[in-house]
PDB file of N, CA and C in Angstrom:
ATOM      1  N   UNK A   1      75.072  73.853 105.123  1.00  0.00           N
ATOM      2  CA  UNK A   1      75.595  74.938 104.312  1.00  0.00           C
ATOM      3  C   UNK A   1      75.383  76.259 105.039  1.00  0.00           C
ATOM      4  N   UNK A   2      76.357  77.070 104.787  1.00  0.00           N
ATOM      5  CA  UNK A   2      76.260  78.594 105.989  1.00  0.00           C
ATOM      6  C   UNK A   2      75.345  79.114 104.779  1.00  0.00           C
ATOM      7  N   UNK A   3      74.362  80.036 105.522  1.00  0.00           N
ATOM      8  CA  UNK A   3      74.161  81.333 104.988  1.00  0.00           C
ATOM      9  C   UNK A   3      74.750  82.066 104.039  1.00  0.00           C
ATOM     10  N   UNK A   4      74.030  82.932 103.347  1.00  0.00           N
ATOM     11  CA  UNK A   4      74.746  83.383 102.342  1.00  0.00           C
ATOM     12  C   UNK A   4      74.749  85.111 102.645  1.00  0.00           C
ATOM     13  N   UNK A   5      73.781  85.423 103.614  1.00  0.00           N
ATOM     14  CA  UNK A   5      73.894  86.775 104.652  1.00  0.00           C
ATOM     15  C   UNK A   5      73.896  86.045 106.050  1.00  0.00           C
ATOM     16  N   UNK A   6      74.930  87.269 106.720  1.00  0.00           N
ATOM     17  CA  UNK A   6      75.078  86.883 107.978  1.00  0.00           C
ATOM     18  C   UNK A   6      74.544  88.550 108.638  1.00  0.00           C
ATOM     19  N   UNK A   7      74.100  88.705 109.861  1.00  0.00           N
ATOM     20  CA  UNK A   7      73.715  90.015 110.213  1.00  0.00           C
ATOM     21  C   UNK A   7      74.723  90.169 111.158  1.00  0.00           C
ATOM     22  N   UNK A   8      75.391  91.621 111.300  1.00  0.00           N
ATOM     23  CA  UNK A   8      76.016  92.041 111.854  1.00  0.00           C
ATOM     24  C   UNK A   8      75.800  93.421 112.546  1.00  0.00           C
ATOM     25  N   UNK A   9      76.426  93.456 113.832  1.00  0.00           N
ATOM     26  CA  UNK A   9      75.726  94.271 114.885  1.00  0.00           C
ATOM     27  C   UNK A   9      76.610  95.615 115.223  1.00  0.00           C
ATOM     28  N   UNK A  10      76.516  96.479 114.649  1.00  0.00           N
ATOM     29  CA  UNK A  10      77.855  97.695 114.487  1.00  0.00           C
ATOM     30  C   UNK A  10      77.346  98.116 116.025  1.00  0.00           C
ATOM     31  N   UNK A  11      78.516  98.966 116.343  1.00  0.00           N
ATOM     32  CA  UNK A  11      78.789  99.381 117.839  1.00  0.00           C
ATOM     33  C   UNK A  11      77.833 100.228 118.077  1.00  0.00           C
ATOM     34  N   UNK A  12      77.218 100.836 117.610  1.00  0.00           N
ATOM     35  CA  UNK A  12      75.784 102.041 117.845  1.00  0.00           C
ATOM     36  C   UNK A  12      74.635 101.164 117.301  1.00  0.00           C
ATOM     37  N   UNK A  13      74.303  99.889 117.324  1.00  0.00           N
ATOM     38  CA  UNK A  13      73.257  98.820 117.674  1.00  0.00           C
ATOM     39  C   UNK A  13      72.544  99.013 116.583  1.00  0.00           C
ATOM     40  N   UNK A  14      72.968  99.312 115.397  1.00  0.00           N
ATOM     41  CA  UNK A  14      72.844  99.494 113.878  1.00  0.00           C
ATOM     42  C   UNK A  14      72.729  97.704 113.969  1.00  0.00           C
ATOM     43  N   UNK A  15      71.968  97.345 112.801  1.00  0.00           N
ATOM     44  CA  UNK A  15      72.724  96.074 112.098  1.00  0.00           C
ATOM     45  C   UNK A  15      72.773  96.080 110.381  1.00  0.00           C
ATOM     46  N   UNK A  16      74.331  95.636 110.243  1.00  0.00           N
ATOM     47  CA  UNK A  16      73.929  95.729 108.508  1.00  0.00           C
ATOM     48  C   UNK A  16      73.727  93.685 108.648  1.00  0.00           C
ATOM     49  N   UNK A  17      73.851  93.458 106.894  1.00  0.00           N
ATOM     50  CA  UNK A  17      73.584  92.119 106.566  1.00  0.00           C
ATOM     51  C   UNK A  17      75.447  92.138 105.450  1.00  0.00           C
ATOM     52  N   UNK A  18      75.644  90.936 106.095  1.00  0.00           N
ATOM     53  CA  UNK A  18      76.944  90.736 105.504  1.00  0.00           C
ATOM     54  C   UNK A  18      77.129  89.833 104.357  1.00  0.00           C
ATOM     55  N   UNK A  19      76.935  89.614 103.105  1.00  0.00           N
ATOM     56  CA  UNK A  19      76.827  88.955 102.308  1.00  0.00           C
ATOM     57  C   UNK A  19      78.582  88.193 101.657  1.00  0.00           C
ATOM     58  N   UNK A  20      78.032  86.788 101.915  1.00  0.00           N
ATOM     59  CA  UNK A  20      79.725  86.121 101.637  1.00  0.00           C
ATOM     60  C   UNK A  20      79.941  86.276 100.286  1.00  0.00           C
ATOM     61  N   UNK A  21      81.817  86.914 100.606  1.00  0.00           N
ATOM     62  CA  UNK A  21      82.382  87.360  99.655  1.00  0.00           C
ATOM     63  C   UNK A  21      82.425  86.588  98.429  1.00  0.00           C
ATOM     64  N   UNK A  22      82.053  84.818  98.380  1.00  0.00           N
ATOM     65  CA  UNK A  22      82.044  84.577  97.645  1.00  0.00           C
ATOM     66  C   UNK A  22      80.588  84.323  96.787  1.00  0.00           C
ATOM     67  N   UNK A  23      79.666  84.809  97.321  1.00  0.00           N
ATOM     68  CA  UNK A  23      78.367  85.623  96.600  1.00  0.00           C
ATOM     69  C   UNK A  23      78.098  86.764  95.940  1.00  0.00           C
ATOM     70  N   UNK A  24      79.043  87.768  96.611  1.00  0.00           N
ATOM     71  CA  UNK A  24      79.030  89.385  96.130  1.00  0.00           C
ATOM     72  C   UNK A  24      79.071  89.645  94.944  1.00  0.00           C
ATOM     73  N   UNK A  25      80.288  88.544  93.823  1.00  0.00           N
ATOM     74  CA  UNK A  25      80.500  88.954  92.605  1.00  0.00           C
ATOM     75  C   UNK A  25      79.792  88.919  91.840  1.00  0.00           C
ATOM     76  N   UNK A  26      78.981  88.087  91.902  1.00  0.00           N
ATOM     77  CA  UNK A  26      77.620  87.557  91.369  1.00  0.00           C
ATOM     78  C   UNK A  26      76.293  88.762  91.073  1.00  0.00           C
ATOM     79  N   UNK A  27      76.292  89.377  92.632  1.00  0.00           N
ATOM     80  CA  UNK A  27      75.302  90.236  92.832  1.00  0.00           C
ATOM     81  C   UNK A  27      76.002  91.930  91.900  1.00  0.00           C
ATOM     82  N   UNK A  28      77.058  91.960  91.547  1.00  0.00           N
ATOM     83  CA  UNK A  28      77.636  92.813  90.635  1.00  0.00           C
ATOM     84  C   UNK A  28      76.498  94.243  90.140  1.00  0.00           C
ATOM     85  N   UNK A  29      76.030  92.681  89.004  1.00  0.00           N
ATOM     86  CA  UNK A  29      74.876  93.313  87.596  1.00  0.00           C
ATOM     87  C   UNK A  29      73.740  93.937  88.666  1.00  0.00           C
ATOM     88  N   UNK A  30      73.496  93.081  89.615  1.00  0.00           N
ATOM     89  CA  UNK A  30      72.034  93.570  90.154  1.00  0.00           C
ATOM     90  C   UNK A  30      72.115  95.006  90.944  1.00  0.00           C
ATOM     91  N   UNK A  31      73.894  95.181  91.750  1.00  0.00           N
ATOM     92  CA  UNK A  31      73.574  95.891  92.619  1.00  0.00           C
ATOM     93  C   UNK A  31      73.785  97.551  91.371  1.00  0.00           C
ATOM     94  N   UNK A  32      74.030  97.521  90.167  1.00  0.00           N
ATOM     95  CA  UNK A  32      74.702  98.152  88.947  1.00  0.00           C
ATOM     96  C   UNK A  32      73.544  98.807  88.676  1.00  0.00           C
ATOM     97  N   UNK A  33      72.302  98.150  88.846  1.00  0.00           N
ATOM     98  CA  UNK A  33      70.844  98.315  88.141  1.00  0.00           C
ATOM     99  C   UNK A  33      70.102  99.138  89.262  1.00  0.00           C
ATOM    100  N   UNK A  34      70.641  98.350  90.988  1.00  0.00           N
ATOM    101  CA  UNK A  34      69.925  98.855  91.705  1.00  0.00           C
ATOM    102  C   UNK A  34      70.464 100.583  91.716  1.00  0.00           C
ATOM    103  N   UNK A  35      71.892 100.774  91.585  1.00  0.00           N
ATOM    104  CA  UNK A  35      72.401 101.785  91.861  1.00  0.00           C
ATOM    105  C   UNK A  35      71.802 103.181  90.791  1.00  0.00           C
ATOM    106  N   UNK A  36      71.182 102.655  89.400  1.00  0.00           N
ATOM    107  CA  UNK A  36      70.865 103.438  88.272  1.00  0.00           C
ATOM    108  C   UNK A  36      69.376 103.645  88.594  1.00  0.00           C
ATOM    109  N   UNK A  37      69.022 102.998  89.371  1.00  0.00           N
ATOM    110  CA  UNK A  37      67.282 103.026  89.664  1.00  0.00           C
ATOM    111  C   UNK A  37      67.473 104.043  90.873  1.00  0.00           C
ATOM    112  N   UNK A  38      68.475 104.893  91.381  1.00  0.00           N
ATOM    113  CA  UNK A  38      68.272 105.516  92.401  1.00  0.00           C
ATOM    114  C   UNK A  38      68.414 105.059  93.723  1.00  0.00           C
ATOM    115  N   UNK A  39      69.046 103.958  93.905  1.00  0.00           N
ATOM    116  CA  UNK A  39      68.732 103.105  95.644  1.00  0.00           C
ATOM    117  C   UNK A  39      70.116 102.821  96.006  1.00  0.00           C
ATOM    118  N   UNK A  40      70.826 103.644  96.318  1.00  0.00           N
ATOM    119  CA  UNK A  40      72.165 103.260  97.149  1.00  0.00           C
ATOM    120  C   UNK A  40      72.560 102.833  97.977  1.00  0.00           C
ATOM    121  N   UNK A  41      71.749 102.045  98.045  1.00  0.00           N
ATOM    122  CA  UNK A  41      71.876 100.725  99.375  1.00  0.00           C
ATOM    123  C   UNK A  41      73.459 100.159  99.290  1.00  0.00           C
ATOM    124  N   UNK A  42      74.144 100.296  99.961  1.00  0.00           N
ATOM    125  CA  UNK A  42      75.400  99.400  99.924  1.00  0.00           C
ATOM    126  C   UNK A  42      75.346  97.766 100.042  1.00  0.00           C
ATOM    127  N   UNK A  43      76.126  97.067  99.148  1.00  0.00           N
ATOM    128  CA  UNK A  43      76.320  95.662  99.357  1.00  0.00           C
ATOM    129  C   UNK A  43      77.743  95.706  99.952  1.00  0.00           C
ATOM    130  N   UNK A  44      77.375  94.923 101.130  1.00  0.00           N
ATOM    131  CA  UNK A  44      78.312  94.925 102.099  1.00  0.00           C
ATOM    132  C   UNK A  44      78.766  93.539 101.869  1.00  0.00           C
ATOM    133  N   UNK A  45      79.959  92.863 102.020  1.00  0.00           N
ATOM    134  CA  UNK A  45      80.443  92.142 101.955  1.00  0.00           C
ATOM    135  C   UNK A  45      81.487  91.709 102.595  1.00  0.00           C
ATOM    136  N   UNK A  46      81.980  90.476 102.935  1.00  0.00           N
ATOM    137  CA  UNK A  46      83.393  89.708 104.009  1.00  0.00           C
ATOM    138  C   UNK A  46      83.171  88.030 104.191  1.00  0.00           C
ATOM    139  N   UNK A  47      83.819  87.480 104.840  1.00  0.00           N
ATOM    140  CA  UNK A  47      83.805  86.396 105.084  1.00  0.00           C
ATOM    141  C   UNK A  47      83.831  86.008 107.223  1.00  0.00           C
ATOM    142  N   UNK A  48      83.240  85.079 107.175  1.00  0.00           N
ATOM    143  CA  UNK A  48      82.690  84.439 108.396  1.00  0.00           C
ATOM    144  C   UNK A  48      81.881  85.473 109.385  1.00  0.00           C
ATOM    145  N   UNK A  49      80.599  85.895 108.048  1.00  0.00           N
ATOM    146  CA  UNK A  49      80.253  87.270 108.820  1.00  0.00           C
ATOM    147  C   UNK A  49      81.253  88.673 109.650  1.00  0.00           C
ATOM    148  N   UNK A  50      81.884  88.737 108.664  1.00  0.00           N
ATOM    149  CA  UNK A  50      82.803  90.056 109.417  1.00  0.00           C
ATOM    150  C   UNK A  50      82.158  91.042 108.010  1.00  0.00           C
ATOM    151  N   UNK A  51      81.986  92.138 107.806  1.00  0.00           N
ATOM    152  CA  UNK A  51      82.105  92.932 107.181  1.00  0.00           C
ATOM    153  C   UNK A  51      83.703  93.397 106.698  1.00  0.00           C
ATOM    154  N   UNK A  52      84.016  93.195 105.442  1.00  0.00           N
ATOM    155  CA  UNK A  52      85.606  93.662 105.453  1.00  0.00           C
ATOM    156  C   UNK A  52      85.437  94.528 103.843  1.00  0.00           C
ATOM    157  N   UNK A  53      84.444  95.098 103.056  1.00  0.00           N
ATOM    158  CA  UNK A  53      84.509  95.741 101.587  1.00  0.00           C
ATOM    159  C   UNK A  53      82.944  96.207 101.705  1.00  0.00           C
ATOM    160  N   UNK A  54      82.472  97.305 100.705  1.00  0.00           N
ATOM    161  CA  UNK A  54      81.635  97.556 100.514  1.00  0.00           C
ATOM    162  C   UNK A  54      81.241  98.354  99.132  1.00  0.00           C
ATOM    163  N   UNK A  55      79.967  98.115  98.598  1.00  0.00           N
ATOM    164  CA  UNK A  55      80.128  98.133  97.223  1.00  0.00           C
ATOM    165  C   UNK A  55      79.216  99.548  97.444  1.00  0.00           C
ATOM    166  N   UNK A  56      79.306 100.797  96.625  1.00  0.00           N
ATOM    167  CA  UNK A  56      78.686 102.328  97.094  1.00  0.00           C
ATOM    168  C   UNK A  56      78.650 102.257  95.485  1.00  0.00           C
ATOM    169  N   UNK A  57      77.929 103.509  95.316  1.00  0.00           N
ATOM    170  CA  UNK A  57      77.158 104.374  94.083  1.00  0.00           C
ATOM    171  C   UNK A  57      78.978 105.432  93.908  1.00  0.00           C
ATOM    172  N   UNK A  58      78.854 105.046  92.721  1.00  0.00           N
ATOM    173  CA  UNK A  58      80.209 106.146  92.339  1.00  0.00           C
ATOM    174  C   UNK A  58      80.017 107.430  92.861  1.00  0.00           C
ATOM    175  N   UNK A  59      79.008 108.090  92.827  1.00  0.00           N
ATOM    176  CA  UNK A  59      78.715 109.398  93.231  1.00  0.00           C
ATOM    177  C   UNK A  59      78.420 109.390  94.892  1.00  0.00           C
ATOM    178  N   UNK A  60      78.019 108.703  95.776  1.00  0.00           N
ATOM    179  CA  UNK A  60      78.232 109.042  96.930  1.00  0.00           C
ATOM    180  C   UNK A  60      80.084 108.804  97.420  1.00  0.00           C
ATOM    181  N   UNK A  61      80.732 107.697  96.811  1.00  0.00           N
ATOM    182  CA  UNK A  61      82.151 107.606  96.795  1.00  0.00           C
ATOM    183  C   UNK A  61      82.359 108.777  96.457  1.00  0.00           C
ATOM    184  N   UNK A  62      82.663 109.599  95.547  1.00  0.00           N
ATOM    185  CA  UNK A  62      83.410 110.464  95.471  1.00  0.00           C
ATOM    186  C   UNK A  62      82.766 111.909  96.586  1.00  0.00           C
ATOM    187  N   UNK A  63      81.786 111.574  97.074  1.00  0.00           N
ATOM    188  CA  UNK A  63      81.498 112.725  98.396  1.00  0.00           C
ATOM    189  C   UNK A  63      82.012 112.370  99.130  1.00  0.00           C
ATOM    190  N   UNK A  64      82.197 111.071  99.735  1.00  0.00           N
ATOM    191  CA  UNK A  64      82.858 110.924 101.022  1.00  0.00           C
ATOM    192  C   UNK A  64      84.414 110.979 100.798  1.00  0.00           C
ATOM    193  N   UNK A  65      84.846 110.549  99.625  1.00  0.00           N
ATOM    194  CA  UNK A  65      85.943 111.184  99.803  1.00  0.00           C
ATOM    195  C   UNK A  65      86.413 112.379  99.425  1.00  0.00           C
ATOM    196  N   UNK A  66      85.798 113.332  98.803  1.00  0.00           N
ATOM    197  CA  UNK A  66      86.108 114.803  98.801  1.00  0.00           C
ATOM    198  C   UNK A  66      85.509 115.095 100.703  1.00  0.00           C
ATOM    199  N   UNK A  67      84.595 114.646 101.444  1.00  0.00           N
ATOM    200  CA  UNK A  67      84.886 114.941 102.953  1.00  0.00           C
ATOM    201  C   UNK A  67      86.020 114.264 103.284  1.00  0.00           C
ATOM    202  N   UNK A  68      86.144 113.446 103.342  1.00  0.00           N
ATOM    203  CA  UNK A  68      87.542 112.833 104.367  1.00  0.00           C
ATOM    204  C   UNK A  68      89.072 113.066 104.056  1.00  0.00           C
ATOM    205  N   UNK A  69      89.307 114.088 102.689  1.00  0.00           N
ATOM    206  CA  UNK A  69      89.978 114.545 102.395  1.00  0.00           C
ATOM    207  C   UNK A  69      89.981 116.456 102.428  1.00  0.00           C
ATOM    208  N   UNK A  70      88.809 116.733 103.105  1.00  0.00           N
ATOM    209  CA  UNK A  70      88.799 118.377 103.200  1.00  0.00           C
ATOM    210  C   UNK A  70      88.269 118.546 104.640  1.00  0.00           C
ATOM    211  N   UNK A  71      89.612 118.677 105.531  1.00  0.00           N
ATOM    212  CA  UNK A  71      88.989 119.181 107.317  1.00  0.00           C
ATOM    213  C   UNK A  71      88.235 120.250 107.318  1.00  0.00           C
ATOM    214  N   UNK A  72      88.476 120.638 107.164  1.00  0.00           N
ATOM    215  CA  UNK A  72      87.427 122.253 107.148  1.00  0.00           C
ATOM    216  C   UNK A  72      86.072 122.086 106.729  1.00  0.00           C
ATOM    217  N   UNK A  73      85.937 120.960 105.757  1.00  0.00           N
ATOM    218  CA  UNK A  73      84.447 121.019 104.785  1.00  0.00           C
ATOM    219  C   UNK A  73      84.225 122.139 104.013  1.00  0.00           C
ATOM    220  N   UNK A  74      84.807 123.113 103.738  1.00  0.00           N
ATOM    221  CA  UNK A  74      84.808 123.940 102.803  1.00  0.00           C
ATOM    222  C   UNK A  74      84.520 123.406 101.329  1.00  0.00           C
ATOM    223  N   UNK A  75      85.592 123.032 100.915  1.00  0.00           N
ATOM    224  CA  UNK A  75      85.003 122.059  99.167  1.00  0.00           C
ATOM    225  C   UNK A  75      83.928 121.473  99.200  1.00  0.00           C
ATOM    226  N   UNK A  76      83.932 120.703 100.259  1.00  0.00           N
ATOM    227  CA  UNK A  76      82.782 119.662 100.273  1.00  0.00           C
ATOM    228  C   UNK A  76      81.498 120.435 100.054  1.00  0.00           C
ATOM    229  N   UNK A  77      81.238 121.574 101.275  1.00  0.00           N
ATOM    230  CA  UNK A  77      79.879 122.468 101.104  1.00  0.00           C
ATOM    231  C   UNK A  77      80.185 123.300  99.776  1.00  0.00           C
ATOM    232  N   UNK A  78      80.928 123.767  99.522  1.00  0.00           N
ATOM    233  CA  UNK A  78      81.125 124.397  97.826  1.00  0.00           C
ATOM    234  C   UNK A  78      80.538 123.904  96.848  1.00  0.00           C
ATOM    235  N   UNK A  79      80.761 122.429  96.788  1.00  0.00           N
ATOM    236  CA  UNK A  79      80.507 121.622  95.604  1.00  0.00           C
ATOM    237  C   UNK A  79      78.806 121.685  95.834  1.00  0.00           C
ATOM    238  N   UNK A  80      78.547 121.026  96.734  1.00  0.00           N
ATOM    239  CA  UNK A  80      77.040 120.786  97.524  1.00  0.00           C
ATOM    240  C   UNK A  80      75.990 122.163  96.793  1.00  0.00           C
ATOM    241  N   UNK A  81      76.876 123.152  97.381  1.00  0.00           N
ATOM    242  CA  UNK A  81      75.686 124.943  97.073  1.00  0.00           C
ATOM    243  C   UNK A  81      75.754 124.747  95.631  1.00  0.00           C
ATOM    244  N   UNK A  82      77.300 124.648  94.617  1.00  0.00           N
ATOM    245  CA  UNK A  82      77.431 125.007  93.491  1.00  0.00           C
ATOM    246  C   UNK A  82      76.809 123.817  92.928  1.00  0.00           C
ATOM    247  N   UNK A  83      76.272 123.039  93.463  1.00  0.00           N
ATOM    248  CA  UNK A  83      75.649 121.978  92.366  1.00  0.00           C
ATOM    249  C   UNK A  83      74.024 122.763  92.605  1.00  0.00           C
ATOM    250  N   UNK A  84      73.480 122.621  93.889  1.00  0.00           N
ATOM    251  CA  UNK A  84      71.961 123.150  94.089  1.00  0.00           C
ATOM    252  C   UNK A  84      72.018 124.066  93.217  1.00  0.00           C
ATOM    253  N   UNK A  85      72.929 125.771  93.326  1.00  0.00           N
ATOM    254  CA  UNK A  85      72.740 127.002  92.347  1.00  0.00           C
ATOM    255  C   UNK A  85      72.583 126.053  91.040  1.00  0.00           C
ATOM    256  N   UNK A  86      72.888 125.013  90.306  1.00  0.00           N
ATOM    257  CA  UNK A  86      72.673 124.683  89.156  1.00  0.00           C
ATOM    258  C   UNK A  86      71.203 124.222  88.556  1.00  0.00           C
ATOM    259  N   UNK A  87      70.490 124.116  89.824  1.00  0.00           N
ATOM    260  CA  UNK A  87      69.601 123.628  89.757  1.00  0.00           C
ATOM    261  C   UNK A  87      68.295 124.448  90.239  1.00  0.00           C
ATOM    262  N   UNK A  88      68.268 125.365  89.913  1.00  0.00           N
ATOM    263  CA  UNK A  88      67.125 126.738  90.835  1.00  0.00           C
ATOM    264  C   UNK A  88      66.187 126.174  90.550  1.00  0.00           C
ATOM    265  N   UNK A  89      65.054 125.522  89.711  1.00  0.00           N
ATOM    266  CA  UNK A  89      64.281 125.116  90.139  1.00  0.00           C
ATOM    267  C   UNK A  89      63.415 123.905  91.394  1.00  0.00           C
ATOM    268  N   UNK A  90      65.266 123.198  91.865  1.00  0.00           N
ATOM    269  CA  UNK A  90      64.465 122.061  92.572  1.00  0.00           C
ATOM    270  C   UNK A  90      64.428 122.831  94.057  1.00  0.00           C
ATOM    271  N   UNK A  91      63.259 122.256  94.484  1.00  0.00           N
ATOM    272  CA  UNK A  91      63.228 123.142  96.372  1.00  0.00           C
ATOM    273  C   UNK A  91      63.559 121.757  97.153  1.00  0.00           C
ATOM    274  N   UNK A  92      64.699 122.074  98.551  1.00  0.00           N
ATOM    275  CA  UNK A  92      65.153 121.132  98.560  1.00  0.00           C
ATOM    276  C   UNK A  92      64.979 121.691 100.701  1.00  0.00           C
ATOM    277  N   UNK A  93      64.179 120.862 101.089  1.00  0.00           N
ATOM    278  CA  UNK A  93      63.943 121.124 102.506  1.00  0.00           C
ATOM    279  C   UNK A  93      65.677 121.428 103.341  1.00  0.00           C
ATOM    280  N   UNK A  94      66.147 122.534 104.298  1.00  0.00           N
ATOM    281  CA  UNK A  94      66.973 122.720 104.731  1.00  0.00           C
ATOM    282  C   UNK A  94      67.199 121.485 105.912  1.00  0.00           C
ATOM    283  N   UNK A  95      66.276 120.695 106.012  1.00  0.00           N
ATOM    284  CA  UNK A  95      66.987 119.057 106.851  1.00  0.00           C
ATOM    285  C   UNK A  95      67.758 118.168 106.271  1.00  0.00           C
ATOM    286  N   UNK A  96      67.054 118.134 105.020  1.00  0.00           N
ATOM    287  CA  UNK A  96      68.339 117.339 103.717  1.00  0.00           C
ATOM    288  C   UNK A  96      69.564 117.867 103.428  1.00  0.00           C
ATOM    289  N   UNK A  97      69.174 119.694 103.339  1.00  0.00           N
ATOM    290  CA  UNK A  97      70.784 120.046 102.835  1.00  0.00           C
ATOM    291  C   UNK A  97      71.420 119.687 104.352  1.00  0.00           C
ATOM    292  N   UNK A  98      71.255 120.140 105.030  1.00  0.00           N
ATOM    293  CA  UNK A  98      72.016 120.068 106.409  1.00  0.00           C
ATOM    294  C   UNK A  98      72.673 118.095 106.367  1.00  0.00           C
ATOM    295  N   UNK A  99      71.800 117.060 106.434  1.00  0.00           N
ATOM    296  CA  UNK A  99      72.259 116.486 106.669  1.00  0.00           C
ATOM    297  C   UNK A  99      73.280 115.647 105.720  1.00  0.00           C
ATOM    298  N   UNK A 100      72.953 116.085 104.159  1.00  0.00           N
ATOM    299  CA  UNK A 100      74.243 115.798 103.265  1.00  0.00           C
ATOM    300  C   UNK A 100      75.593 116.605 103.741  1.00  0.00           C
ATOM    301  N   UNK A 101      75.434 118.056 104.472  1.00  0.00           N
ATOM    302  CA  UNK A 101      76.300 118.407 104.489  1.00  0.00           C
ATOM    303  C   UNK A 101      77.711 118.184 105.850  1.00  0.00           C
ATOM    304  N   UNK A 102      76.513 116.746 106.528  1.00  0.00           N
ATOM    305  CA  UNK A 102      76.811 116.614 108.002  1.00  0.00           C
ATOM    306  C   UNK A 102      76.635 117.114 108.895  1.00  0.00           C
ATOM    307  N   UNK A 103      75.397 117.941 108.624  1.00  0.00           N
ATOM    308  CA  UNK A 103      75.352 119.020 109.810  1.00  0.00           C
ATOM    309  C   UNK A 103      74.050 118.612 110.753  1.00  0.00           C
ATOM    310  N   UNK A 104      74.133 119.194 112.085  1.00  0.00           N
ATOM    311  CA  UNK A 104      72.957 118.644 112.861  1.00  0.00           C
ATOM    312  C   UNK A 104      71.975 119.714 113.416  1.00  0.00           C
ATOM    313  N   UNK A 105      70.954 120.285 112.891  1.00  0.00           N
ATOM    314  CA  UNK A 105      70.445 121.489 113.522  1.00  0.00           C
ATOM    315  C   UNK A 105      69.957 121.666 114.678  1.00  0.00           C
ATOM    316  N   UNK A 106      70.107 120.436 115.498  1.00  0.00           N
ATOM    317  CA  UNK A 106      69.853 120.663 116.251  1.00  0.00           C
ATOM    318  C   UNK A 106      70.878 120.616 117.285  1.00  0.00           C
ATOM    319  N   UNK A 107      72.212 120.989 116.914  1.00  0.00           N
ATOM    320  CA  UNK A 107      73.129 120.808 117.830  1.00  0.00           C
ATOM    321  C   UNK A 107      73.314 122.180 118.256  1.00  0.00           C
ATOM    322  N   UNK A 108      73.797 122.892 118.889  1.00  0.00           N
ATOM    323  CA  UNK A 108      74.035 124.299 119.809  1.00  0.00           C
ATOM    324  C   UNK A 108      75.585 124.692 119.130  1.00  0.00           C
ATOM    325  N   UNK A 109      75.257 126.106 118.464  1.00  0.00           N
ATOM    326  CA  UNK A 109      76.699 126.374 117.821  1.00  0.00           C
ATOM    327  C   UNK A 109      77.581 127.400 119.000  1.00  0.00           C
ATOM    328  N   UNK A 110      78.914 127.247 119.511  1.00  0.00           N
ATOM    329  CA  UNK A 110      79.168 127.796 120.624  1.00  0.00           C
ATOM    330  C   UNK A 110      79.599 129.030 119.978  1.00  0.00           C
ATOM    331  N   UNK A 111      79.280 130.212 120.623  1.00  0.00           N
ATOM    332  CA  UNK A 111      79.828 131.559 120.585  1.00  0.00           C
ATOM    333  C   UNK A 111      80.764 131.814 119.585  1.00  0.00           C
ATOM    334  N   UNK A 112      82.122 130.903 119.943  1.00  0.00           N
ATOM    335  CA  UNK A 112      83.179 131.412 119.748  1.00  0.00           C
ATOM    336  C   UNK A 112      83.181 131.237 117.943  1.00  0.00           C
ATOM    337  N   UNK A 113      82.290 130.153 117.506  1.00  0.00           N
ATOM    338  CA  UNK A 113      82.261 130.180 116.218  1.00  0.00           C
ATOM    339  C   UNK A 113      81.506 130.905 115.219  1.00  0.00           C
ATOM    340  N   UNK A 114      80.678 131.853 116.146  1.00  0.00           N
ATOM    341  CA  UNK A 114      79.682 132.530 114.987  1.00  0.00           C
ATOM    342  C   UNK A 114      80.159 133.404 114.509  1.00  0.00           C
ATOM    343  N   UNK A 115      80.116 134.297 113.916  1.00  0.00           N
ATOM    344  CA  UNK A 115      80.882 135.494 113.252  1.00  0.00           C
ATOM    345  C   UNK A 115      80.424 136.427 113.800  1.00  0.00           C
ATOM    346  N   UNK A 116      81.856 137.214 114.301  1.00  0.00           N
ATOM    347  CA  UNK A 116      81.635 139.143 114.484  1.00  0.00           C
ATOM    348  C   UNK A 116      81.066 139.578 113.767  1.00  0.00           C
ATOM    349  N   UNK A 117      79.901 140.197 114.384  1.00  0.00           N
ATOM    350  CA  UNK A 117      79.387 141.864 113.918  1.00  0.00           C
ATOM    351  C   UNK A 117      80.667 143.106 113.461  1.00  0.00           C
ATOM    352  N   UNK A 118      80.748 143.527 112.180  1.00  0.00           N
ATOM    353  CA  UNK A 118      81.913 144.497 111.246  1.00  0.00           C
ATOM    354  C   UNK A 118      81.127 145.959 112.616  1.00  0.00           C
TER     355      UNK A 118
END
């Protein structure tokens, strides 16, 4: 009998675990509970170990696709600030905001993008 996870080796030497599609439906309720407990682990799913669907937290779905639908990232960081301003009491380290917002601080911003001095 095959496995019921297969591990799979993404091109940047990541590995997820591929769970057969005809197991996934099953895992539904659990991954429903895991997602309300805070743990957005994706259940990844396909057949003969390929990854081909993946099961996400409604709320990180709708971030990635408000990014992959806004080039600029403008909305995307909008939504991001205007949710934190809602929230003035939580303190939230500038490595987290940066990296929800995709950003890398430690990357070198070139000239041409910083803003003129008025």
């Amino acid at each position: 009998m095959d496995s019921e996870e297969t591990p799979y080796l993404l091109p940047d030497g990541d590995r997820v675990w591929v769970i057969r599609t005809s197991t996934a439906g099953g895992l539904l309720p659990q991954m429903l509970e895991r997602f309300r407990a805070n743990n957005p682990e994706p259940l990844i799913f396909g057949d003969a170990g390929q990854p081909e669907a993946v099961v996400i937290p409604f709320d990180v779905w709708r971030r990635l696709d408000a990014l992959a639908t806004d080039e600029e990232g403008f909305d995307a960081t909008y939504a991001v600030v205007r949710e934190r301003l809602a929230e003035p009491g939580r303190s939230i380290p500038i490595e987290d905001v940066a990296e929800e917002l995709g950003l890398n601080l430690d990357e070198p911003i070139p000239d041409s993008e910083l803003p003129k001095p008025q």
